[in-house]
ModelCIF file with pLDDT and N, C-alpha, C, O atoms, coordinates in Angstrom:
data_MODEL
#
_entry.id   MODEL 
#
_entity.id                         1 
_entity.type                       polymer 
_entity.pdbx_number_of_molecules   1 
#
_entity_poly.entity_id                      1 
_entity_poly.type                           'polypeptide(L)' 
_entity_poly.nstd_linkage                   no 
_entity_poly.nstd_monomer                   no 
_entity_poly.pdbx_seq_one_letter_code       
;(UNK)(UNK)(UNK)(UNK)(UNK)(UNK)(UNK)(UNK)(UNK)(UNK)(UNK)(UNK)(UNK)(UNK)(UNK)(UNK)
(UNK)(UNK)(UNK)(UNK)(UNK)(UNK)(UNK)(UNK)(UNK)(UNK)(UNK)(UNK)(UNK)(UNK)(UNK)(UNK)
(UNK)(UNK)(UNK)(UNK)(UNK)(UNK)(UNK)(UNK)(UNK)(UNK)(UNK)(UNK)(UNK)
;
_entity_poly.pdbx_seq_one_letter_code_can   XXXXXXXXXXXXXXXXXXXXXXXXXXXXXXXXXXXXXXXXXXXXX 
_entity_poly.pdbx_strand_id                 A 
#
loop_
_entity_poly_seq.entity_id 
_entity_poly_seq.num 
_entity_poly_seq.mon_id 
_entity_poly_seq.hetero 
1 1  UNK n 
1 2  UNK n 
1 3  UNK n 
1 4  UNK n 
1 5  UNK n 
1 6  UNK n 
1 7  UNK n 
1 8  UNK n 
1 9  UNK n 
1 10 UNK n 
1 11 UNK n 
1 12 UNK n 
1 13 UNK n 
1 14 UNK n 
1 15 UNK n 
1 16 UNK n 
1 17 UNK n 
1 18 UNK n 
1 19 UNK n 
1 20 UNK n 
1 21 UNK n 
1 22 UNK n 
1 23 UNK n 
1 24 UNK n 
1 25 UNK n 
1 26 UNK n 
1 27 UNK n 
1 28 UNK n 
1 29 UNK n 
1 30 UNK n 
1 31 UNK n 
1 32 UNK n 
1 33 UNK n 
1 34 UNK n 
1 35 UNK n 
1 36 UNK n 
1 37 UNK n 
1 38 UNK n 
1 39 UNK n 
1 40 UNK n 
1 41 UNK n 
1 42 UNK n 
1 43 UNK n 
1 44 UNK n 
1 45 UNK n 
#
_struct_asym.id          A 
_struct_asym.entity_id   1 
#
loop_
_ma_qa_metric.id 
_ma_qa_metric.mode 
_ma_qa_metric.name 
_ma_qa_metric.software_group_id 
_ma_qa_metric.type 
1 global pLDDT . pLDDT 
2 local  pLDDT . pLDDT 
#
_ma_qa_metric_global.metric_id      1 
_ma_qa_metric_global.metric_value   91.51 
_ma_qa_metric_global.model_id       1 
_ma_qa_metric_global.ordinal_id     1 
#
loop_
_ma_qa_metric_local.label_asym_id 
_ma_qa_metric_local.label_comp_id 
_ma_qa_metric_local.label_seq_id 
_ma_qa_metric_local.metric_id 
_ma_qa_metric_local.metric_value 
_ma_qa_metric_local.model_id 
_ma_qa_metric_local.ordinal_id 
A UNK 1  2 97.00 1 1  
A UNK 2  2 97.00 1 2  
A UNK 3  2 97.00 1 3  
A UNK 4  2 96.00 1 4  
A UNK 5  2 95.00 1 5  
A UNK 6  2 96.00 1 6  
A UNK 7  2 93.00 1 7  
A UNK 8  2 92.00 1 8  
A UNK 9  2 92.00 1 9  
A UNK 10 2 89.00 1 10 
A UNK 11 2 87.00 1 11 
A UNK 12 2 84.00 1 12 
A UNK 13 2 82.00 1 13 
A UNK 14 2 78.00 1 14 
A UNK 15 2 77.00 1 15 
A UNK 16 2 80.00 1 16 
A UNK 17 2 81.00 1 17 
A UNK 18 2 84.00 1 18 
A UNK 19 2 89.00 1 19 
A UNK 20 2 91.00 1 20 
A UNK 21 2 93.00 1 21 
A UNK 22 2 93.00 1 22 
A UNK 23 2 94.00 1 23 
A UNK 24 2 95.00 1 24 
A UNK 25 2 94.00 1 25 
A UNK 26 2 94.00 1 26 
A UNK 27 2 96.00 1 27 
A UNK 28 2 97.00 1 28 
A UNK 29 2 96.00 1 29 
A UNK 30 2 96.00 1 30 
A UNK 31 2 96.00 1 31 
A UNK 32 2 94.00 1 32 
A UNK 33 2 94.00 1 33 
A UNK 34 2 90.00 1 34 
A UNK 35 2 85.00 1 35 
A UNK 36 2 89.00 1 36 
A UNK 37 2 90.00 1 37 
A UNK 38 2 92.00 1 38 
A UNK 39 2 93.00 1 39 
A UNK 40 2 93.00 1 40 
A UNK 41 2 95.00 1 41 
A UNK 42 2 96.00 1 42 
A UNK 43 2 96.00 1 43 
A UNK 44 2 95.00 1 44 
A UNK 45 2 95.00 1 45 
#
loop_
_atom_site.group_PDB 
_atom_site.id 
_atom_site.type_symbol 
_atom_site.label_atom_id 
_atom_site.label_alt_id 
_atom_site.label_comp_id 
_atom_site.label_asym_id 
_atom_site.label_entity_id 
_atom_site.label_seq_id 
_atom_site.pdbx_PDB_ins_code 
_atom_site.Cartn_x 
_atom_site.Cartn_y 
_atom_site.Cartn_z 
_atom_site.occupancy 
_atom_site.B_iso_or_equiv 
_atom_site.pdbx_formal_charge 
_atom_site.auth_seq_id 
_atom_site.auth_comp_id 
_atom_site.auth_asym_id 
_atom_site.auth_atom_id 
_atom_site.pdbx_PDB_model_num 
ATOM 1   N N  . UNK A 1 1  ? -56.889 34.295 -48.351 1.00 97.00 ? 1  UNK A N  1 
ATOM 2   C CA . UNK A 1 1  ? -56.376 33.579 -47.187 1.00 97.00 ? 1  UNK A CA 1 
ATOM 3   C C  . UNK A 1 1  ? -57.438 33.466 -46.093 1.00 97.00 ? 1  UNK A C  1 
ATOM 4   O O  . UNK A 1 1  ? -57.450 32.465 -45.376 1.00 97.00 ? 1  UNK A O  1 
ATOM 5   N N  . UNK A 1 2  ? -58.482 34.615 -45.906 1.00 97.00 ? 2  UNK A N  1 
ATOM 6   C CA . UNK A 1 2  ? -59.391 34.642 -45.138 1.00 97.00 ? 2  UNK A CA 1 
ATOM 7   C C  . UNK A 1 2  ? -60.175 33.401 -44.873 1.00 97.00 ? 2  UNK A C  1 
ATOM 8   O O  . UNK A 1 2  ? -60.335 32.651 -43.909 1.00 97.00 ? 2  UNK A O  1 
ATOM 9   N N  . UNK A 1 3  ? -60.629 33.481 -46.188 1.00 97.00 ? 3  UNK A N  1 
ATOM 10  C CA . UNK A 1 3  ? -61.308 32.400 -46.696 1.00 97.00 ? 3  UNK A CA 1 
ATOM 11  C C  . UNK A 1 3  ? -61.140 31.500 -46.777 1.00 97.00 ? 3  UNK A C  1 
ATOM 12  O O  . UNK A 1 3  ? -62.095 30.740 -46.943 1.00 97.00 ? 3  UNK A O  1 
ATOM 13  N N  . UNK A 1 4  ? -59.791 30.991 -46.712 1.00 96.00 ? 4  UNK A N  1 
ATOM 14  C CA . UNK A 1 4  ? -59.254 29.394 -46.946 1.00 96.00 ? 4  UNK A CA 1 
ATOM 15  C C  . UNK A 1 4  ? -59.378 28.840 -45.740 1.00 96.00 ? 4  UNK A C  1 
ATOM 16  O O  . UNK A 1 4  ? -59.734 27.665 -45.654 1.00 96.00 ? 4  UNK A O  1 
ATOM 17  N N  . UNK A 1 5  ? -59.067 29.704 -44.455 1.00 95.00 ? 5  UNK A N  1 
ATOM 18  C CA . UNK A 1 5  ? -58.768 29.698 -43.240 1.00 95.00 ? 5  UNK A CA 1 
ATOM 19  C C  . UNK A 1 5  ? -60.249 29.322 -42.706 1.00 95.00 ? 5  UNK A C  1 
ATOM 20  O O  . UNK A 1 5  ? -60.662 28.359 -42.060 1.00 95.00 ? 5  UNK A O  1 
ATOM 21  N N  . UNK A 1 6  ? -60.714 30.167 -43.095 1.00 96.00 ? 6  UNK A N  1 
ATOM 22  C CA . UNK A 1 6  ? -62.338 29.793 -42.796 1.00 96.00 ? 6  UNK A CA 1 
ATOM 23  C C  . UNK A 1 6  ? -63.248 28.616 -43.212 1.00 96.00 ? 6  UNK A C  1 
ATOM 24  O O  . UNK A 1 6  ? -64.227 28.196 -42.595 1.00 96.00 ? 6  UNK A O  1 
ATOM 25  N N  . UNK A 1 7  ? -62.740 28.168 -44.367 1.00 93.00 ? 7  UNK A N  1 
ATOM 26  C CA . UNK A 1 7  ? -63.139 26.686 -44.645 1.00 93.00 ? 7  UNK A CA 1 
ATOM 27  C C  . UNK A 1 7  ? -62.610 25.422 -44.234 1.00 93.00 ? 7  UNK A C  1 
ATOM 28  O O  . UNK A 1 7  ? -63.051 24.282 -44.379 1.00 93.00 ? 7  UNK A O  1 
ATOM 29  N N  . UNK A 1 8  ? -61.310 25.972 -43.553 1.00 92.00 ? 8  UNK A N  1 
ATOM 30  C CA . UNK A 1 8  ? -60.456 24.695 -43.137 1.00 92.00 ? 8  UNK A CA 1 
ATOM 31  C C  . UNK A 1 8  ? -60.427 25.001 -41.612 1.00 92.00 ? 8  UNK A C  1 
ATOM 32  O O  . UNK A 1 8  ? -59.690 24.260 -40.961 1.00 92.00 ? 8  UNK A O  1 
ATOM 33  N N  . UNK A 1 9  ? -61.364 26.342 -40.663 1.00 92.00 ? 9  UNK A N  1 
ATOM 34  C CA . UNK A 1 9  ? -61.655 25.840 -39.652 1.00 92.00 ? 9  UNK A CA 1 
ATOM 35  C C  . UNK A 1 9  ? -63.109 24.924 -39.373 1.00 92.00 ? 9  UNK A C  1 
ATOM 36  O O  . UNK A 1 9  ? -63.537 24.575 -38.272 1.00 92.00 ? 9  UNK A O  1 
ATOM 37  N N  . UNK A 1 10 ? -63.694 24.666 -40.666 1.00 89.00 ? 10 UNK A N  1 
ATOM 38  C CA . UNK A 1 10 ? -65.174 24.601 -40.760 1.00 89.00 ? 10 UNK A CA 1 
ATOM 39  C C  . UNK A 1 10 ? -64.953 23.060 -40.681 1.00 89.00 ? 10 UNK A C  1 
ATOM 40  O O  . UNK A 1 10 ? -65.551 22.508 -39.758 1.00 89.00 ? 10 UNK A O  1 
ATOM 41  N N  . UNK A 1 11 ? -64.041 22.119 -41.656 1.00 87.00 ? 11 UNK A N  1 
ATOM 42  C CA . UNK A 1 11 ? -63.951 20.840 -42.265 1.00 87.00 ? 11 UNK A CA 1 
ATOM 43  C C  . UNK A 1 11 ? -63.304 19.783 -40.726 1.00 87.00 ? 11 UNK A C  1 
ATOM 44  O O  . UNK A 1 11 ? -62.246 19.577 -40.132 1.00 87.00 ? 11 UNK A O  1 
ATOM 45  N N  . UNK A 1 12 ? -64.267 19.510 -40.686 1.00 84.00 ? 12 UNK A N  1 
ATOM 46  C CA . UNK A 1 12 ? -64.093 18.247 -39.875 1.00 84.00 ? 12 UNK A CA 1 
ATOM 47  C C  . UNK A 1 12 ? -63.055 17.264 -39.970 1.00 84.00 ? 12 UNK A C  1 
ATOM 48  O O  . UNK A 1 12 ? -62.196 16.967 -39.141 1.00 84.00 ? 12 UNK A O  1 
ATOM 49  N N  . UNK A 1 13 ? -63.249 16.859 -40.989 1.00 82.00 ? 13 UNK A N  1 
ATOM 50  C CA . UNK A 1 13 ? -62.189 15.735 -41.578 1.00 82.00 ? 13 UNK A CA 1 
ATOM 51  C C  . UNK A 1 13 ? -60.577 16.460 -41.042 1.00 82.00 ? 13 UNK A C  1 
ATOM 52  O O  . UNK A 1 13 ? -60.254 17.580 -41.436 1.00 82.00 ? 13 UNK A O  1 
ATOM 53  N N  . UNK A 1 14 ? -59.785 15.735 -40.223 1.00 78.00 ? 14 UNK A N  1 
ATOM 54  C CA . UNK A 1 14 ? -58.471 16.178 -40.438 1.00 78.00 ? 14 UNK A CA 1 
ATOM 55  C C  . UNK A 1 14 ? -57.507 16.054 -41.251 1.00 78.00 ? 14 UNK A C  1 
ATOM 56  O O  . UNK A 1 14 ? -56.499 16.746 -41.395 1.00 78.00 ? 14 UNK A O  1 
ATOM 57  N N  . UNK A 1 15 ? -58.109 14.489 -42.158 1.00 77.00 ? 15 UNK A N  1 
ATOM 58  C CA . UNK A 1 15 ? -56.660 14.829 -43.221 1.00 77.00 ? 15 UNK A CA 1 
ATOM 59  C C  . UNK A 1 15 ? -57.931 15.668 -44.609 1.00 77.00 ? 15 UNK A C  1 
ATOM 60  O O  . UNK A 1 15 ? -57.270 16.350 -45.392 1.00 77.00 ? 15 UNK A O  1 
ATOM 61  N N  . UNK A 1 16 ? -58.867 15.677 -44.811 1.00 80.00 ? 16 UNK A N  1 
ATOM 62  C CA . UNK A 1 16 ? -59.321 17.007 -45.685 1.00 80.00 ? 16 UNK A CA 1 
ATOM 63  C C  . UNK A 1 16 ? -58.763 17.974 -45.380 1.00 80.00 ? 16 UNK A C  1 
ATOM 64  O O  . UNK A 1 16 ? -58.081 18.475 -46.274 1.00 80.00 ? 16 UNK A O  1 
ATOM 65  N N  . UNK A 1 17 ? -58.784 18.827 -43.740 1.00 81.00 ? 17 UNK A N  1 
ATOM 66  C CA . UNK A 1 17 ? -58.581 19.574 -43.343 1.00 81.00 ? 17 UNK A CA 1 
ATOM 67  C C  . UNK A 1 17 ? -56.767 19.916 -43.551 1.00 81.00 ? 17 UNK A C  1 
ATOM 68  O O  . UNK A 1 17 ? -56.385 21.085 -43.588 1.00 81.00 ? 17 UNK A O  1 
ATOM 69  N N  . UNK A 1 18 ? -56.321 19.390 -43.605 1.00 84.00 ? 18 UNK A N  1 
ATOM 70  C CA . UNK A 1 18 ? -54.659 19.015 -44.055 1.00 84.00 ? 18 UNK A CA 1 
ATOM 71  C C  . UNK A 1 18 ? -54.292 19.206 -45.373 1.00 84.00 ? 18 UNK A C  1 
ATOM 72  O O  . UNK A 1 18 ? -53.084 19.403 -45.508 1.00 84.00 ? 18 UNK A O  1 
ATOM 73  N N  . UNK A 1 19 ? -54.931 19.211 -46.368 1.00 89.00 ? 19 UNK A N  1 
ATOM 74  C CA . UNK A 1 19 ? -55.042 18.971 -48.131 1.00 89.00 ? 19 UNK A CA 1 
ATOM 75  C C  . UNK A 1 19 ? -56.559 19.620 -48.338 1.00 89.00 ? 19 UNK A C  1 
ATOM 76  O O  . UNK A 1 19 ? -57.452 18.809 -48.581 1.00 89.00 ? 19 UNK A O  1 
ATOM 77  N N  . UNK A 1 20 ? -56.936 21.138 -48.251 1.00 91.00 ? 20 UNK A N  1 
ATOM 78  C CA . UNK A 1 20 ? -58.326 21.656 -48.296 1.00 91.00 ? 20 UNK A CA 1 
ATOM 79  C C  . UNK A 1 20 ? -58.853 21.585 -49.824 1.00 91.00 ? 20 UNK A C  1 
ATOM 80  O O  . UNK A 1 20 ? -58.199 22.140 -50.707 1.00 91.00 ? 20 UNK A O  1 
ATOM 81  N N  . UNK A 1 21 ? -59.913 20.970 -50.084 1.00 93.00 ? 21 UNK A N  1 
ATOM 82  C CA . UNK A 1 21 ? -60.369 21.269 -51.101 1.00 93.00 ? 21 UNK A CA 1 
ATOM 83  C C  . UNK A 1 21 ? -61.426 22.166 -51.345 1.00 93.00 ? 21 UNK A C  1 
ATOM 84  O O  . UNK A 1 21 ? -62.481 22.056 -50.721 1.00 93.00 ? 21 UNK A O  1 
ATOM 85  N N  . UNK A 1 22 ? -61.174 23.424 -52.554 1.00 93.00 ? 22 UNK A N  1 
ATOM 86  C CA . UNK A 1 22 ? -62.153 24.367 -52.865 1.00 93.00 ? 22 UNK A CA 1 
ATOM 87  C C  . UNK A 1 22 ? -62.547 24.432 -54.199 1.00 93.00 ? 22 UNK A C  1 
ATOM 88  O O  . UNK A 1 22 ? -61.730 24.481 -55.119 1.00 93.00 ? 22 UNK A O  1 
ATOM 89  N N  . UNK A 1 23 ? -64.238 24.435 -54.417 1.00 94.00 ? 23 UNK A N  1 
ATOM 90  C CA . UNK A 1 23 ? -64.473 24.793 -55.489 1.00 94.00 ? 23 UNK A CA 1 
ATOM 91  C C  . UNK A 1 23 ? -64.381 26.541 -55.870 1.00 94.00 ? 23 UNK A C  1 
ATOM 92  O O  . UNK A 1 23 ? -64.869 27.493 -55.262 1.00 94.00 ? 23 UNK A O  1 
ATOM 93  N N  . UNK A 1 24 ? -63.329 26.485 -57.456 1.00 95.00 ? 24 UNK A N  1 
ATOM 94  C CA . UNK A 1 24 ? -63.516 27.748 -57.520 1.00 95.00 ? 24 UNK A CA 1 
ATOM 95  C C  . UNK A 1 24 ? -64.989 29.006 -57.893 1.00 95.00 ? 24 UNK A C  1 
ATOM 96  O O  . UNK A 1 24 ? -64.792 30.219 -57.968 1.00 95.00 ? 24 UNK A O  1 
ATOM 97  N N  . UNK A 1 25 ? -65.956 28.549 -58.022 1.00 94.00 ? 25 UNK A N  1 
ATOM 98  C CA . UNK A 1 25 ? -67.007 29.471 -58.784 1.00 94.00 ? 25 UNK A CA 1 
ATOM 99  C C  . UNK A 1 25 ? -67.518 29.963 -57.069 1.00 94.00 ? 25 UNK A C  1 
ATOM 100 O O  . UNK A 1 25 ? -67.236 31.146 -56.882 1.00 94.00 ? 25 UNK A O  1 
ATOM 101 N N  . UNK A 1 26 ? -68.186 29.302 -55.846 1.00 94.00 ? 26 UNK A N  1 
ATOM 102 C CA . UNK A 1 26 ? -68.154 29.359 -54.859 1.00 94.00 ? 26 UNK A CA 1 
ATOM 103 C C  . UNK A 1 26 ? -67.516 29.932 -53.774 1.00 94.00 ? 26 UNK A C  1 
ATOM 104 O O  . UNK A 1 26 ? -67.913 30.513 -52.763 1.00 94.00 ? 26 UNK A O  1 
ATOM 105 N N  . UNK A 1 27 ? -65.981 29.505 -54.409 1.00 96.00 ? 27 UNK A N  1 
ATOM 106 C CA . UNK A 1 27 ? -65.132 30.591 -53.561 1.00 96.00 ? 27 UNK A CA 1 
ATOM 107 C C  . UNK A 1 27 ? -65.151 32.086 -53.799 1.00 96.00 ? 27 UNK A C  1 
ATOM 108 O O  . UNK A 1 27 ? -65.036 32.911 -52.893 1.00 96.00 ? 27 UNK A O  1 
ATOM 109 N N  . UNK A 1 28 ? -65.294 32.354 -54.987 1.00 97.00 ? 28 UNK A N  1 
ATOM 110 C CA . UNK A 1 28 ? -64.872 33.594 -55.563 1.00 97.00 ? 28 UNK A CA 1 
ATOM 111 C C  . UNK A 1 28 ? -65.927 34.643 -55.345 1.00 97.00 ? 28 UNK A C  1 
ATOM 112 O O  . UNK A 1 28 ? -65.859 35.859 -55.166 1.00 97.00 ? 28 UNK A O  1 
ATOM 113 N N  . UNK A 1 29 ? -67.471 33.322 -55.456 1.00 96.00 ? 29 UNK A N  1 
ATOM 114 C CA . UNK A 1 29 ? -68.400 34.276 -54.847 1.00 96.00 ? 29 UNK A CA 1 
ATOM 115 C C  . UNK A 1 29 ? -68.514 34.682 -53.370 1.00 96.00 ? 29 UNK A C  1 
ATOM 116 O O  . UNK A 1 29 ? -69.041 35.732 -53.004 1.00 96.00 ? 29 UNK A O  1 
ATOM 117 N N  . UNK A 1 30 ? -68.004 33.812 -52.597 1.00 96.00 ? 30 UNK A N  1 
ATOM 118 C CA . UNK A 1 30 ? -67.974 34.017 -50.945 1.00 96.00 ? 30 UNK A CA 1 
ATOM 119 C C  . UNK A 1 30 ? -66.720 35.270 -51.137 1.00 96.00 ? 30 UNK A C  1 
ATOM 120 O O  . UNK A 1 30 ? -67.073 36.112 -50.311 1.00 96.00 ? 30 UNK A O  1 
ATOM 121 N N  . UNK A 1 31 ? -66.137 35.511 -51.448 1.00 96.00 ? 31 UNK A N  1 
ATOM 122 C CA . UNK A 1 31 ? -65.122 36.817 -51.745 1.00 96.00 ? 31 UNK A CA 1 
ATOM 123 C C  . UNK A 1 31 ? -65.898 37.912 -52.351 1.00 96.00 ? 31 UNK A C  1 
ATOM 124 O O  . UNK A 1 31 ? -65.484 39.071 -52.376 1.00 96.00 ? 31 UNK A O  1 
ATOM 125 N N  . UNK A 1 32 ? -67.362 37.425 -52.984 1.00 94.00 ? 32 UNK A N  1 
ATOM 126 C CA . UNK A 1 32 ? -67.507 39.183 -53.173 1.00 94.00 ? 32 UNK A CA 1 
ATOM 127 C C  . UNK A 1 32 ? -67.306 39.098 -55.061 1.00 94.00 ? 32 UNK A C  1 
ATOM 128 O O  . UNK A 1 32 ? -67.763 39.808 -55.957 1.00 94.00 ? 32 UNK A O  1 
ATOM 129 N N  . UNK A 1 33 ? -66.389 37.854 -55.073 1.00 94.00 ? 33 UNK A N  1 
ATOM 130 C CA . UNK A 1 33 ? -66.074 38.126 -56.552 1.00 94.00 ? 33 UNK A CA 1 
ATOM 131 C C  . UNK A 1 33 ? -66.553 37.055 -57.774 1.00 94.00 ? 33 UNK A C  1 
ATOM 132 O O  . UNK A 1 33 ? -66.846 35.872 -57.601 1.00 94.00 ? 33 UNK A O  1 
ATOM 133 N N  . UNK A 1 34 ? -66.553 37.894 -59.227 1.00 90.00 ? 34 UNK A N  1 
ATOM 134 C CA . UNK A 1 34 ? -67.217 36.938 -60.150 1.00 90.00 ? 34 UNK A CA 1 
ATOM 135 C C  . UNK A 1 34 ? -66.322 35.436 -60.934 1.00 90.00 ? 34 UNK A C  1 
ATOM 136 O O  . UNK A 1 34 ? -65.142 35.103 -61.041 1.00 90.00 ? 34 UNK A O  1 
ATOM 137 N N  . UNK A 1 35 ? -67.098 35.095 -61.178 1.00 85.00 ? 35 UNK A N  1 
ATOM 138 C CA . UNK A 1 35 ? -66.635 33.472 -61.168 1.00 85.00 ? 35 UNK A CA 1 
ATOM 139 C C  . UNK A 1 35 ? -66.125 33.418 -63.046 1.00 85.00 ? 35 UNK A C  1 
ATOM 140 O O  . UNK A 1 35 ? -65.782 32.381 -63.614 1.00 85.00 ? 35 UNK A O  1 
ATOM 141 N N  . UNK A 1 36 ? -66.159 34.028 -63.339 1.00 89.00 ? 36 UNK A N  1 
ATOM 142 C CA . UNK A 1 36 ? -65.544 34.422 -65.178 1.00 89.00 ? 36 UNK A CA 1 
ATOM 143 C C  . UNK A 1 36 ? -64.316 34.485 -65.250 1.00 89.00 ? 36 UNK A C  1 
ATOM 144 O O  . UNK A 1 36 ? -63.566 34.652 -64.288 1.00 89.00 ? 36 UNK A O  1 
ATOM 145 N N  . UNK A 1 37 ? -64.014 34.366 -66.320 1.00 90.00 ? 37 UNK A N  1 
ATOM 146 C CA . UNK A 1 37 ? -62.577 33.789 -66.179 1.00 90.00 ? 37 UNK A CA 1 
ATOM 147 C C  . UNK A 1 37 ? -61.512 34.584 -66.271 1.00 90.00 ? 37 UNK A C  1 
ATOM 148 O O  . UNK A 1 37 ? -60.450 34.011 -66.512 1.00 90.00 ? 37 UNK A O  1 
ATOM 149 N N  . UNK A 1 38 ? -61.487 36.357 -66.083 1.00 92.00 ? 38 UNK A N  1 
ATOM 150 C CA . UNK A 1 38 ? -60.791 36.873 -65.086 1.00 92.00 ? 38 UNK A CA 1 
ATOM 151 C C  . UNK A 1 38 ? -60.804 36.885 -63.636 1.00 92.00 ? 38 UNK A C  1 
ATOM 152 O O  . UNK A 1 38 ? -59.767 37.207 -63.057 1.00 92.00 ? 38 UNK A O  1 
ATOM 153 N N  . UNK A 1 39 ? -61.725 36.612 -63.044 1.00 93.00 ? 39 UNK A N  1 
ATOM 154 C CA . UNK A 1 39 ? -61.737 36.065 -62.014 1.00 93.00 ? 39 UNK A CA 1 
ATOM 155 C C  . UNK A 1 39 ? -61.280 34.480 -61.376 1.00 93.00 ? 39 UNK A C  1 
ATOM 156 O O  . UNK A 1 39 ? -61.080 34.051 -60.239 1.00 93.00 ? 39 UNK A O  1 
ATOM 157 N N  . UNK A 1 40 ? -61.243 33.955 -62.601 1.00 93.00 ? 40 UNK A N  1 
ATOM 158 C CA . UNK A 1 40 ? -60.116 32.584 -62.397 1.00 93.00 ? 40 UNK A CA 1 
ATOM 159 C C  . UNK A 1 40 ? -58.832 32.396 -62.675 1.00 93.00 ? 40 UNK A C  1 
ATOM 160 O O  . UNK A 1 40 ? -58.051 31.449 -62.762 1.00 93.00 ? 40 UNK A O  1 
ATOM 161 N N  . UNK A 1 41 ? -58.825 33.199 -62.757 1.00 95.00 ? 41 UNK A N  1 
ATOM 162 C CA . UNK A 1 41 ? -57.311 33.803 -63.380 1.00 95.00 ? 41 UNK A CA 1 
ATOM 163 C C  . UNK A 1 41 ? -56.694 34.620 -62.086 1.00 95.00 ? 41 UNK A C  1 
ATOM 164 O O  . UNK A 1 41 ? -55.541 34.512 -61.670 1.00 95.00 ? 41 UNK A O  1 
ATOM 165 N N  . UNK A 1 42 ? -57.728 35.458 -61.549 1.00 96.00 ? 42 UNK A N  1 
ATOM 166 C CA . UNK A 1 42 ? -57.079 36.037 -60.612 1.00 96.00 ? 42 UNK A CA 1 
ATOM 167 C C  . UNK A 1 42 ? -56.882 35.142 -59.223 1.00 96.00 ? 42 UNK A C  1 
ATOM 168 O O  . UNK A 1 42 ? -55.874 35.192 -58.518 1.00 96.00 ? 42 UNK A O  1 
ATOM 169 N N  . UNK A 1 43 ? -57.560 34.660 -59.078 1.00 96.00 ? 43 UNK A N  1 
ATOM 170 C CA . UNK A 1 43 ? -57.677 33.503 -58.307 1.00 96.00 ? 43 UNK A CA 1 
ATOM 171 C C  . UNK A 1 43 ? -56.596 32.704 -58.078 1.00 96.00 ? 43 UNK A C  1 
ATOM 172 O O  . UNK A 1 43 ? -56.286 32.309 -56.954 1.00 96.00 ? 43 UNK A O  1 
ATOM 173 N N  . UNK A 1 44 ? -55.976 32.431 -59.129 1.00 95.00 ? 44 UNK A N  1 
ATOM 174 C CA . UNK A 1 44 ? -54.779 31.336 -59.657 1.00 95.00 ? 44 UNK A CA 1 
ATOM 175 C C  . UNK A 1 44 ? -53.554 32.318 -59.339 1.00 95.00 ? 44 UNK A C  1 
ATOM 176 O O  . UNK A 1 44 ? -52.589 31.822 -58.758 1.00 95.00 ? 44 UNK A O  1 
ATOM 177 N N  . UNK A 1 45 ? -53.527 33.538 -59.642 1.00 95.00 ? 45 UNK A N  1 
ATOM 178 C CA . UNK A 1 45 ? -52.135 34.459 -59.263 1.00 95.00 ? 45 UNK A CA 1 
ATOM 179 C C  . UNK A 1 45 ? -52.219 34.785 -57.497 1.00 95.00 ? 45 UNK A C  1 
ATOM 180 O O  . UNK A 1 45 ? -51.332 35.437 -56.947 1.00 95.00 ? 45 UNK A O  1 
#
């Protein structure tokens, strides 16, 4: 949530900013975490 919050105070665009789009391998690393696919998995729960 940190993180989501933090990219959607970053995005200019207001309707992006409204409908945020994230890549997952990027996100997971800005969390600290690995981008394999327990980590996309966890991501998704």
């Amino acid at each position: 949530l940190a993180q989501a919050l933090h990219f959607q105070a970053r995005e200019p665009d207001p309707e992006k900013r409204q409908f945020l789009r994230i890549k997952v391998k990027p996100f997971l690393a800005a969390i600290g975490r690995q981008g394999g696919k327990s980590g996309r998995e966890w991501l998704k729960d």
